[in-house]
PDB file of N, CA and C in Angstrom:
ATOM      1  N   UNK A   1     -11.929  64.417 -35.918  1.00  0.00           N
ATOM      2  CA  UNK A   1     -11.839  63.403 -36.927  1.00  0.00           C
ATOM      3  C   UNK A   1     -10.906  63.890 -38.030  1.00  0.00           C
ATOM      4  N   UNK A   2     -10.049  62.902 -38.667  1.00  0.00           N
ATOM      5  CA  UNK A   2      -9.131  63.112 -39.236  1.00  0.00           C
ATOM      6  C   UNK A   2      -9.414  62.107 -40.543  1.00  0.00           C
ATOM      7  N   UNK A   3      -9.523  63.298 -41.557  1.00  0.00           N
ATOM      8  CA  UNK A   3     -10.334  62.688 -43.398  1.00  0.00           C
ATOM      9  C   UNK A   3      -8.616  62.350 -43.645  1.00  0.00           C
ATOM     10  N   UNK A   4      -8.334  61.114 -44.321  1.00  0.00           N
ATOM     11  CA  UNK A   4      -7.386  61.098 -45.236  1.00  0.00           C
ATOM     12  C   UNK A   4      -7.756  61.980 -46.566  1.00  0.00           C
ATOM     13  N   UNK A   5      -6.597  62.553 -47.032  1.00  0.00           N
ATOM     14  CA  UNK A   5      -6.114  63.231 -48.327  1.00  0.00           C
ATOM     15  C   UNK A   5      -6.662  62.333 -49.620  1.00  0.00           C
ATOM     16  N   UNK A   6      -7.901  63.152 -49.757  1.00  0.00           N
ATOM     17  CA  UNK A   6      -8.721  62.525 -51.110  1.00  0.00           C
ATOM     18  C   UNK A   6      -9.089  63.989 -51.904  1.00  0.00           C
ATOM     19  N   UNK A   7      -9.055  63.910 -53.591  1.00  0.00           N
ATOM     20  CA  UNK A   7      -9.662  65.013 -54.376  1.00  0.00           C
ATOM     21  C   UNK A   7     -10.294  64.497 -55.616  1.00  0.00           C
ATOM     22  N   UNK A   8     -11.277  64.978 -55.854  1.00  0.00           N
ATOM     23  CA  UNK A   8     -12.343  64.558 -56.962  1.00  0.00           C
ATOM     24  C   UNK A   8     -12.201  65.823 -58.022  1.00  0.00           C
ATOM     25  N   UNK A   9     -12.171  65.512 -59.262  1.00  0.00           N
ATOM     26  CA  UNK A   9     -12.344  66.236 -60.004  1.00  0.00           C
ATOM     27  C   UNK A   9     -13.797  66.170 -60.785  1.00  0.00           C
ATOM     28  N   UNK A  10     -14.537  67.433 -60.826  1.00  0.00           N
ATOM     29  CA  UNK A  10     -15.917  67.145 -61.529  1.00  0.00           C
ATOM     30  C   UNK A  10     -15.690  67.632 -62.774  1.00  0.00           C
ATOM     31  N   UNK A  11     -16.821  67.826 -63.360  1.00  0.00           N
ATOM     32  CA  UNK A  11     -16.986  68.673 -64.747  1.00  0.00           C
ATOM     33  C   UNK A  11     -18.578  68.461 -64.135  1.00  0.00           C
ATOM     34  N   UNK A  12     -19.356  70.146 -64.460  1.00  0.00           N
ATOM     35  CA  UNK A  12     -20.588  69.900 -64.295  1.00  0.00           C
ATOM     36  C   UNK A  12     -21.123  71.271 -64.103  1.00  0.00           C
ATOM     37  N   UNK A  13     -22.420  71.487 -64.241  1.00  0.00           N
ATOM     38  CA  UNK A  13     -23.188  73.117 -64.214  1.00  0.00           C
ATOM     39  C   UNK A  13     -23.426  73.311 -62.661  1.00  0.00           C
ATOM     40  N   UNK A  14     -22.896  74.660 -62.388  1.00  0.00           N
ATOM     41  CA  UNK A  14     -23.474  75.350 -61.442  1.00  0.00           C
ATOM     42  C   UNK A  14     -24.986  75.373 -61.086  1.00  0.00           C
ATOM     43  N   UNK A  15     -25.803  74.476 -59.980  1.00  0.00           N
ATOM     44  CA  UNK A  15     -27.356  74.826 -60.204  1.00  0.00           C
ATOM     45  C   UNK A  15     -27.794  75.874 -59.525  1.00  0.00           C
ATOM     46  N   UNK A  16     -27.346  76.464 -58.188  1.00  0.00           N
ATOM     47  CA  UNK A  16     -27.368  76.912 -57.311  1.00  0.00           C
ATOM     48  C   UNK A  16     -26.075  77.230 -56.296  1.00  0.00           C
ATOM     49  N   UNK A  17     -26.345  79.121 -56.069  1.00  0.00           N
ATOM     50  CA  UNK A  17     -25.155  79.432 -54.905  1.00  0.00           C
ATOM     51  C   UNK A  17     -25.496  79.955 -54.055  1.00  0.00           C
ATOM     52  N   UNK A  18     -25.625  79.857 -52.871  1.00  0.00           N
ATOM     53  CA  UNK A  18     -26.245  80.565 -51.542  1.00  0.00           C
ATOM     54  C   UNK A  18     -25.598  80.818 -50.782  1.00  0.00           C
ATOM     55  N   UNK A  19     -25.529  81.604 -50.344  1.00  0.00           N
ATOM     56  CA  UNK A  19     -24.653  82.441 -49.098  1.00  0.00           C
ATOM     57  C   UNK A  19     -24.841  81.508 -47.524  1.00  0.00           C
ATOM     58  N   UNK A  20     -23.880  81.068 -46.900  1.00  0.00           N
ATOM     59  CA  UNK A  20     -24.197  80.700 -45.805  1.00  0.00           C
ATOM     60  C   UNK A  20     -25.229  82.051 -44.577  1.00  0.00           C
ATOM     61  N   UNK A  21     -25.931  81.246 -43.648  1.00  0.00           N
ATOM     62  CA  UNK A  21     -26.433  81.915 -42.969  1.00  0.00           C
ATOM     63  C   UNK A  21     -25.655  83.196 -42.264  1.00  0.00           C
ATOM     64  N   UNK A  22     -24.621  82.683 -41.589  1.00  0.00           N
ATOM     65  CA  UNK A  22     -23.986  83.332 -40.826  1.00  0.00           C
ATOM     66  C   UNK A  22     -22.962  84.791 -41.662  1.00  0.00           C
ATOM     67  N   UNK A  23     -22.880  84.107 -43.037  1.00  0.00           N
ATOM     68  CA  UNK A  23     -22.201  85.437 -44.033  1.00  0.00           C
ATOM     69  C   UNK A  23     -21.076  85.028 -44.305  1.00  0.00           C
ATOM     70  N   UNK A  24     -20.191  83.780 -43.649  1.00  0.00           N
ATOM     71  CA  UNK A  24     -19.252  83.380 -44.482  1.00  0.00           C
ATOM     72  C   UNK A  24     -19.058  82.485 -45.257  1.00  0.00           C
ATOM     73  N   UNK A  25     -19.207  82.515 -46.575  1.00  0.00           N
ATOM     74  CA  UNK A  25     -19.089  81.264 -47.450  1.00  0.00           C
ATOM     75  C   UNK A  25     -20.362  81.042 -47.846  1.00  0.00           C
ATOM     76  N   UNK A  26     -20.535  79.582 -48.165  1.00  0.00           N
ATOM     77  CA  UNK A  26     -21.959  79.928 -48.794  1.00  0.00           C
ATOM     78  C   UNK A  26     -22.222  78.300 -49.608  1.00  0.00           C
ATOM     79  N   UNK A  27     -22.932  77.721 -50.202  1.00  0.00           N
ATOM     80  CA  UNK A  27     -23.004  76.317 -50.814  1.00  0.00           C
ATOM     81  C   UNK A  27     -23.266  76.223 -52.190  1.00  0.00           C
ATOM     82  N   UNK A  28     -22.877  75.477 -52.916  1.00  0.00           N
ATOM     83  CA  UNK A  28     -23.141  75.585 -54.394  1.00  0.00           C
ATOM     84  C   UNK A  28     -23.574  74.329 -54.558  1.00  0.00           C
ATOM     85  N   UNK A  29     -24.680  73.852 -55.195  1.00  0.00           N
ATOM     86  CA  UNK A  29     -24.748  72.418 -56.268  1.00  0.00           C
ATOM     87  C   UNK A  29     -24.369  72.610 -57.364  1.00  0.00           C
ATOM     88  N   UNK A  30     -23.887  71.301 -57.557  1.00  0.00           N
ATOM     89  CA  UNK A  30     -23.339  71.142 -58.944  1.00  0.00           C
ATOM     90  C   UNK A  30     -24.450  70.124 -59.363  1.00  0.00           C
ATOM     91  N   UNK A  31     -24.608  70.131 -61.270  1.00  0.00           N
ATOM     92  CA  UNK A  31     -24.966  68.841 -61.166  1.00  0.00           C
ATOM     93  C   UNK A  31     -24.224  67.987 -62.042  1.00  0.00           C
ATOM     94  N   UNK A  32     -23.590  66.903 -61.748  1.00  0.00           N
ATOM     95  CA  UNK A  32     -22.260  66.327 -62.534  1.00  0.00           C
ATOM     96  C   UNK A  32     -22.733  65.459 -63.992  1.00  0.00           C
ATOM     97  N   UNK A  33     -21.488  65.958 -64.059  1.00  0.00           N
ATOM     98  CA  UNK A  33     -21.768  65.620 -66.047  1.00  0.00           C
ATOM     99  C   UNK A  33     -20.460  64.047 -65.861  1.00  0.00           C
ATOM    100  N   UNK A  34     -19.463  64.458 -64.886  1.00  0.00           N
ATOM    101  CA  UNK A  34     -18.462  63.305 -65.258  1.00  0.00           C
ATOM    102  C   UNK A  34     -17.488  63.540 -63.730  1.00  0.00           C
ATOM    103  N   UNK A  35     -17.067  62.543 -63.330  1.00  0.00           N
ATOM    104  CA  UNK A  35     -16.776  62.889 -62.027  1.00  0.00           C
ATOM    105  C   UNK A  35     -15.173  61.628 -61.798  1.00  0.00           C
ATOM    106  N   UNK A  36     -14.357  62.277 -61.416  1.00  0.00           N
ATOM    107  CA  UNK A  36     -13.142  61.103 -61.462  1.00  0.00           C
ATOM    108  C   UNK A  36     -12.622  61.390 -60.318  1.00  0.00           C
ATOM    109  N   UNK A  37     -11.477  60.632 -59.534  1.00  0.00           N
ATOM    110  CA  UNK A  37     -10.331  60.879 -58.747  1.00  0.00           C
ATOM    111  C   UNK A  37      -9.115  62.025 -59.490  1.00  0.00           C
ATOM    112  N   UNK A  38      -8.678  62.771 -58.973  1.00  0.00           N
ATOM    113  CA  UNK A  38      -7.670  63.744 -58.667  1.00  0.00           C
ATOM    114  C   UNK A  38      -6.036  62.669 -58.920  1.00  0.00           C
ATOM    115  N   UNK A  39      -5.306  62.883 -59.665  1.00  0.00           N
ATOM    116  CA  UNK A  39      -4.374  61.701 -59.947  1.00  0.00           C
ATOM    117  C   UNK A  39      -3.284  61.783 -58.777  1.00  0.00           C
ATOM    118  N   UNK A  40      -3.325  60.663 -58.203  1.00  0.00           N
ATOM    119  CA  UNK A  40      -2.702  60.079 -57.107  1.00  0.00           C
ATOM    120  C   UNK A  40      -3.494  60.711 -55.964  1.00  0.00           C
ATOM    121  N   UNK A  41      -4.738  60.677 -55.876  1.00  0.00           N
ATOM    122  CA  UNK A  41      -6.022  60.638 -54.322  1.00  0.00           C
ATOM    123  C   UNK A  41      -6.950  59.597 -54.623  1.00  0.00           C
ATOM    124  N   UNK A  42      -7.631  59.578 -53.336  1.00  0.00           N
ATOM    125  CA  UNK A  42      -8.926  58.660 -53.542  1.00  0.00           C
ATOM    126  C   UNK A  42     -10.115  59.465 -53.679  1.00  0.00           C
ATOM    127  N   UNK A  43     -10.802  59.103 -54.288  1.00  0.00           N
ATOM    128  CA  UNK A  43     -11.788  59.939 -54.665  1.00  0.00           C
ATOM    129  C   UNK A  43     -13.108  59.309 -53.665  1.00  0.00           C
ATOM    130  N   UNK A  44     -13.211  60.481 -52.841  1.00  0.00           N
ATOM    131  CA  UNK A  44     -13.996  60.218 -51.379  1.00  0.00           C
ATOM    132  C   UNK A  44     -15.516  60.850 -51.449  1.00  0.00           C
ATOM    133  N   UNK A  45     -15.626  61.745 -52.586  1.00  0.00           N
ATOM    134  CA  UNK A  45     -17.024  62.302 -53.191  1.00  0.00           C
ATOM    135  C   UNK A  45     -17.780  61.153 -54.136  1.00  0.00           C
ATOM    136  N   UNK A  46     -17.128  60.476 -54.247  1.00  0.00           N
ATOM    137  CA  UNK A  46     -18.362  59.408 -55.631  1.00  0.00           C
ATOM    138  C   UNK A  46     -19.098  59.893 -56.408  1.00  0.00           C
ATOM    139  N   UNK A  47     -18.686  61.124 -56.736  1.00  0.00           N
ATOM    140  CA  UNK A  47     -20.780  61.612 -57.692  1.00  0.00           C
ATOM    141  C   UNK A  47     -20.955  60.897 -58.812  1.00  0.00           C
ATOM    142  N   UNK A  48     -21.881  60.575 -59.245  1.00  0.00           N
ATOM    143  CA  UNK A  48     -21.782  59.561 -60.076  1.00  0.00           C
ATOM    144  C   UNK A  48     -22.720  60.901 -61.361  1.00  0.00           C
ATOM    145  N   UNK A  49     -22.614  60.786 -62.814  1.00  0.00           N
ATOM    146  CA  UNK A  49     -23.132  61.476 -63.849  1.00  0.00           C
ATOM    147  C   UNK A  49     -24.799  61.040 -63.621  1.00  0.00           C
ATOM    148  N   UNK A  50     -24.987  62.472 -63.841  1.00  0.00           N
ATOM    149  CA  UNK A  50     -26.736  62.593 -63.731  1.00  0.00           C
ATOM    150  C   UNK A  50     -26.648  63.037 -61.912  1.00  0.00           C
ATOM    151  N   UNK A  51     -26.059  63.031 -61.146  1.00  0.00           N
ATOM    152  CA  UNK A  51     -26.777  63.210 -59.682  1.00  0.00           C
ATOM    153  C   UNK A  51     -26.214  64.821 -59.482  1.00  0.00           C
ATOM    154  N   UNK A  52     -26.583  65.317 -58.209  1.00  0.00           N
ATOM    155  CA  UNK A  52     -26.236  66.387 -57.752  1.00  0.00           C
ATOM    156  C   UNK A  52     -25.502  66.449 -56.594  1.00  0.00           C
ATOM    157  N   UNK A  53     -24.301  67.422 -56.388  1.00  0.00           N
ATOM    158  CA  UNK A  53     -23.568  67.546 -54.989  1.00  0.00           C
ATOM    159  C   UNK A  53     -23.563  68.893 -54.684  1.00  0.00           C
ATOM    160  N   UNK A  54     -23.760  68.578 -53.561  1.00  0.00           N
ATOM    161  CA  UNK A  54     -23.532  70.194 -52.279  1.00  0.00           C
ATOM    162  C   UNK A  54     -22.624  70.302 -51.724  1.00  0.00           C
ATOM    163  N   UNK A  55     -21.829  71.689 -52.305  1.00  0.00           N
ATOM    164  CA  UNK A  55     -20.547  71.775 -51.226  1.00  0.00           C
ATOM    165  C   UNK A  55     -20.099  72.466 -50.996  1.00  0.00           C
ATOM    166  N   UNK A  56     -19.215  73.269 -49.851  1.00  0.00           N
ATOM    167  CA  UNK A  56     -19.018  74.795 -49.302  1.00  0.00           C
ATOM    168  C   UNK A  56     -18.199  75.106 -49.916  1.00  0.00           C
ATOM    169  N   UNK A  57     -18.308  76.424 -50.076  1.00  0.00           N
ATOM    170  CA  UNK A  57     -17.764  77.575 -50.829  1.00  0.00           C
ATOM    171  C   UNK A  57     -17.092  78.467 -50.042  1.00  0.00           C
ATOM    172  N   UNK A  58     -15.718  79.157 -49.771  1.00  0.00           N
ATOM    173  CA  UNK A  58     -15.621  80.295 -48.730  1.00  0.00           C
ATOM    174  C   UNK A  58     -15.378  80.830 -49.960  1.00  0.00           C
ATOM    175  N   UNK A  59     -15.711  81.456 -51.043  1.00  0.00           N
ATOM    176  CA  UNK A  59     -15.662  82.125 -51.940  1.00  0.00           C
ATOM    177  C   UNK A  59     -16.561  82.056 -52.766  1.00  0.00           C
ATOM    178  N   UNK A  60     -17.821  82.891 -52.617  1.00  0.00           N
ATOM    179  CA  UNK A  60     -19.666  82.781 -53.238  1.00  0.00           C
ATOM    180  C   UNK A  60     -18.896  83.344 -55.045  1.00  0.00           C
ATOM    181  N   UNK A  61     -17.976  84.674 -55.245  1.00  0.00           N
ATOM    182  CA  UNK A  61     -18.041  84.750 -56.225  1.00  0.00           C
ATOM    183  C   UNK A  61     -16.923  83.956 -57.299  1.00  0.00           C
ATOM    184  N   UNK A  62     -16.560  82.471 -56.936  1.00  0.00           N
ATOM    185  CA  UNK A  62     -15.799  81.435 -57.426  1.00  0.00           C
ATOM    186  C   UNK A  62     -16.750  81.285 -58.818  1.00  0.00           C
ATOM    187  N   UNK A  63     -18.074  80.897 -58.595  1.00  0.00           N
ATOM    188  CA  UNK A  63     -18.625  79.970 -59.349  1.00  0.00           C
ATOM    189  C   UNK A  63     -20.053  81.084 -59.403  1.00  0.00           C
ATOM    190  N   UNK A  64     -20.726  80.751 -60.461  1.00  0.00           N
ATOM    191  CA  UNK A  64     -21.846  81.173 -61.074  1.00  0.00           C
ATOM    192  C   UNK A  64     -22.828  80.571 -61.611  1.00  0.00           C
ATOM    193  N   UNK A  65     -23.998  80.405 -60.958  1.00  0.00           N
ATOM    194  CA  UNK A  65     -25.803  79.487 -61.380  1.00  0.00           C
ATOM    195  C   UNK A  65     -25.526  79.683 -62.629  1.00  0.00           C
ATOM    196  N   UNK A  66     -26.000  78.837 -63.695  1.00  0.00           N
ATOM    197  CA  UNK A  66     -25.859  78.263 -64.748  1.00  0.00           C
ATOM    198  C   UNK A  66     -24.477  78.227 -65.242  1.00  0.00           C
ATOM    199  N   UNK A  67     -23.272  78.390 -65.213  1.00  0.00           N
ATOM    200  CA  UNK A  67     -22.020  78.178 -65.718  1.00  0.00           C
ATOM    201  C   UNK A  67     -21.398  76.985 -65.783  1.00  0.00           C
ATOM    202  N   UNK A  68     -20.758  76.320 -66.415  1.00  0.00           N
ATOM    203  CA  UNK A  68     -20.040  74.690 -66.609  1.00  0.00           C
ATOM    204  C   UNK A  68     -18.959  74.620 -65.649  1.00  0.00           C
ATOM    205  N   UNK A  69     -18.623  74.429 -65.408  1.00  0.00           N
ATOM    206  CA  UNK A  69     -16.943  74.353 -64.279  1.00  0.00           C
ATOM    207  C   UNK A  69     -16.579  72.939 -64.439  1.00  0.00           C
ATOM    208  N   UNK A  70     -14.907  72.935 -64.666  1.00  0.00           N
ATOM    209  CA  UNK A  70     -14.377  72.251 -63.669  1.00  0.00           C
ATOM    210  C   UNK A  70     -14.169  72.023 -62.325  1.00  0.00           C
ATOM    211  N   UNK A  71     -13.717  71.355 -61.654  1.00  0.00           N
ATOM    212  CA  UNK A  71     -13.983  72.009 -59.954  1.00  0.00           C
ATOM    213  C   UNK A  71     -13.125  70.633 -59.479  1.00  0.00           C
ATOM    214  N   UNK A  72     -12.267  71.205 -58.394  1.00  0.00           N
ATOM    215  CA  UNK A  72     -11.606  69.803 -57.740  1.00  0.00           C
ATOM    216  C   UNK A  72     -12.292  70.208 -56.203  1.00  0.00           C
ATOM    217  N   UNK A  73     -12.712  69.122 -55.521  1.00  0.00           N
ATOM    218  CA  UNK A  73     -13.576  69.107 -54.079  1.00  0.00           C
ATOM    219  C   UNK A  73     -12.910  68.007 -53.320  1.00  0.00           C
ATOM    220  N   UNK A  74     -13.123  68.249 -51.867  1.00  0.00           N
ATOM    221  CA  UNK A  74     -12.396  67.561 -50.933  1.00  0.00           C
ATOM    222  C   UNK A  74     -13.199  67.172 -49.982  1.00  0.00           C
ATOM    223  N   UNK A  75     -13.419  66.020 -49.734  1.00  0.00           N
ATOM    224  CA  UNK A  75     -13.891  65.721 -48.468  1.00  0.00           C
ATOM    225  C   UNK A  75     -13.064  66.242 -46.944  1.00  0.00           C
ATOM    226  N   UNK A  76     -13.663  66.504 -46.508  1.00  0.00           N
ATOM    227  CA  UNK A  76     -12.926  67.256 -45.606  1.00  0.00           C
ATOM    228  C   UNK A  76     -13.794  66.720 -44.029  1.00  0.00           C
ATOM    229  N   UNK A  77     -13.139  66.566 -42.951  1.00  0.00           N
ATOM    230  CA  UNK A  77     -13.852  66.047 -41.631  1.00  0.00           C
ATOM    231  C   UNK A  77     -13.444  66.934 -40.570  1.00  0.00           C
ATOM    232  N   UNK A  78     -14.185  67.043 -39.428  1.00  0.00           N
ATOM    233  CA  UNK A  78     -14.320  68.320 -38.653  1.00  0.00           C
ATOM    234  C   UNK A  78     -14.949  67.889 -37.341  1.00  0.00           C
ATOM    235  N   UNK A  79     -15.264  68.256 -35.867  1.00  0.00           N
ATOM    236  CA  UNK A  79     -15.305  67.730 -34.646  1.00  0.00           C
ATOM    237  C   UNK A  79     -17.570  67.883 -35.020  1.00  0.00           C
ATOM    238  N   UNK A  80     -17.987  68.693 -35.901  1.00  0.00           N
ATOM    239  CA  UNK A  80     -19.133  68.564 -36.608  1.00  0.00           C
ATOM    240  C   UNK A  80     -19.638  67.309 -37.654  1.00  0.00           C
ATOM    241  N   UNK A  81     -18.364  66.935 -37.972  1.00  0.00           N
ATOM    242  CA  UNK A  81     -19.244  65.692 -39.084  1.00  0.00           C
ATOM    243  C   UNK A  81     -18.258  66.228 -40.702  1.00  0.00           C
ATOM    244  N   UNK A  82     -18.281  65.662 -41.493  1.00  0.00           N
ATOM    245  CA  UNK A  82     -17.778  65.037 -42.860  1.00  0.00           C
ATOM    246  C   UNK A  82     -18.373  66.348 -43.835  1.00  0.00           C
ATOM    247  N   UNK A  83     -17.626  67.001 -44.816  1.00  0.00           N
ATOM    248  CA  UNK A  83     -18.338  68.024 -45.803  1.00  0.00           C
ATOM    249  C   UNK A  83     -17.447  67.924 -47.040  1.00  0.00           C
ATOM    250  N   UNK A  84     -18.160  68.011 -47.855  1.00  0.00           N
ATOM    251  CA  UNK A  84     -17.534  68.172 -49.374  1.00  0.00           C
ATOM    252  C   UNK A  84     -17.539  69.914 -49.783  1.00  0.00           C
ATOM    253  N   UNK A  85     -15.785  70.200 -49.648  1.00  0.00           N
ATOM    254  CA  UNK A  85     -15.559  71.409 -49.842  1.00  0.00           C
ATOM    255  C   UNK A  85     -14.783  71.454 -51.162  1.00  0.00           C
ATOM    256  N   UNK A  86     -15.458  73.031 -51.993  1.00  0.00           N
ATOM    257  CA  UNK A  86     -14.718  73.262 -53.303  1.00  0.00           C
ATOM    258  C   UNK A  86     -13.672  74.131 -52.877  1.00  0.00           C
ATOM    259  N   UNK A  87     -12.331  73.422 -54.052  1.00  0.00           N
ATOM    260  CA  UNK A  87     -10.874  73.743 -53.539  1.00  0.00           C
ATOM    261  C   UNK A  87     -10.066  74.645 -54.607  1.00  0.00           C
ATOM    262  N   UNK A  88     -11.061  74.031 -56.182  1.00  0.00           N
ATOM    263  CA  UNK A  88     -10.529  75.021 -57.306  1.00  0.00           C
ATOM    264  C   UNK A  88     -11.874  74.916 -57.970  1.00  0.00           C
ATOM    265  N   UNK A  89     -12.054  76.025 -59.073  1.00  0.00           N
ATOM    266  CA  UNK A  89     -13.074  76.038 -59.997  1.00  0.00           C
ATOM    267  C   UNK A  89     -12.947  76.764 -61.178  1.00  0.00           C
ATOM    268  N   UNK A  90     -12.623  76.344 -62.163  1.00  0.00           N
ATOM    269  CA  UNK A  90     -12.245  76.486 -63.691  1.00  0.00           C
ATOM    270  C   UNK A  90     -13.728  76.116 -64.859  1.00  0.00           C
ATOM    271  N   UNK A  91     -13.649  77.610 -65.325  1.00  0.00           N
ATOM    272  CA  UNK A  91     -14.485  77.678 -66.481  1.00  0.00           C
ATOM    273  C   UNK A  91     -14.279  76.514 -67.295  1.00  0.00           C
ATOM    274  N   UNK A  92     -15.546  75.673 -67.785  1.00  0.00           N
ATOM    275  CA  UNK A  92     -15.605  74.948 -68.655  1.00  0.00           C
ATOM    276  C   UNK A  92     -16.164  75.526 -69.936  1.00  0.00           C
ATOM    277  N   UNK A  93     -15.474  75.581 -71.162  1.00  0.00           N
ATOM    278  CA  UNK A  93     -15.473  76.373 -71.917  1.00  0.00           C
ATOM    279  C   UNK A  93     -16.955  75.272 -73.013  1.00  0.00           C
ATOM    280  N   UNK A  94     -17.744  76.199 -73.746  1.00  0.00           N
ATOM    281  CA  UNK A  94     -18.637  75.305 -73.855  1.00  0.00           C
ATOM    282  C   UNK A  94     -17.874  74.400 -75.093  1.00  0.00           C
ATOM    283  N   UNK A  95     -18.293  73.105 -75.971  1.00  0.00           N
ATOM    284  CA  UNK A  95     -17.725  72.274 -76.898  1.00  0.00           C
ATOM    285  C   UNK A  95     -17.684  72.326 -77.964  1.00  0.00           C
ATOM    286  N   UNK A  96     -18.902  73.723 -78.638  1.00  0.00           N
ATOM    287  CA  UNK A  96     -18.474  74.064 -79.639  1.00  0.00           C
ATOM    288  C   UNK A  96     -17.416  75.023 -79.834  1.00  0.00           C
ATOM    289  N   UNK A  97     -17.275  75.659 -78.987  1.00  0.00           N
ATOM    290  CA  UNK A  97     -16.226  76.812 -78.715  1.00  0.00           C
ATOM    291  C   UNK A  97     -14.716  76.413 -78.911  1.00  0.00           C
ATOM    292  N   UNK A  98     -14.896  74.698 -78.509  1.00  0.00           N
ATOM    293  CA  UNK A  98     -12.933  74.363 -78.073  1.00  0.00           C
ATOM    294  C   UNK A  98     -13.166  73.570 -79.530  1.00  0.00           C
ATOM    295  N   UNK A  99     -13.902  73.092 -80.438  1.00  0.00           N
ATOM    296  CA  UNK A  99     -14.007  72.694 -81.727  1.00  0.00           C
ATOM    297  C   UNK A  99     -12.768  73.759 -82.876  1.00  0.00           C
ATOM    298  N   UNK A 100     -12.360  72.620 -83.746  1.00  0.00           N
ATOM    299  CA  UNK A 100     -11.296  74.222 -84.511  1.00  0.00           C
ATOM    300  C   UNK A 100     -12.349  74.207 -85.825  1.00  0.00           C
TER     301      UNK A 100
END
């Protein structure tokens, strides 16, 4: 199966990171604070503010349980079925901090 070229950009806290079984990679929830399309993709994740998403990691030390991130994720499709994979992940700095 072949996903058309879609990217979501979140903003949202790290809830959880777990190592996949097998030892490579591993899953993170987020839980989203604000969630948009990637400019010029379709945004194929939907998370809508207030819900939570699960999505693979081949890099466990990207992201960190309780930390804010930005994060761009991809739906991605496979001869297994459809997964929402993280592609970048940028410290969200907290709001009093970026205040002058």
């Amino acid at each position: 199966m072949q996903v058309m070229p879609n990217k979501t950009v979140i903003e949202g806290r790290a809830q959880r990171v777990d190592p996949a079984p097998d030892g490579w990679g591993g899953t993170v929830e987020f839980a989203v604070e604000t969630s948009k399309p990637a400019d010029g993709y379709s945004d194929f994740v939907r998370a809508a503010a207030g819900s939570t998403v699960t999505m693979f990691t081949a890099d466990l030390g990207a992201v960190k349980p309780g930390q804010s991130y930005t994060v761009t994720a991809s739906v991605l499709g496979g001869p297994g079925g459809e997964r929402v994979v993280l592609q970048d992940a940028k410290v969200l700095q907290d709001v009093k901090a970026r205040r002058p």
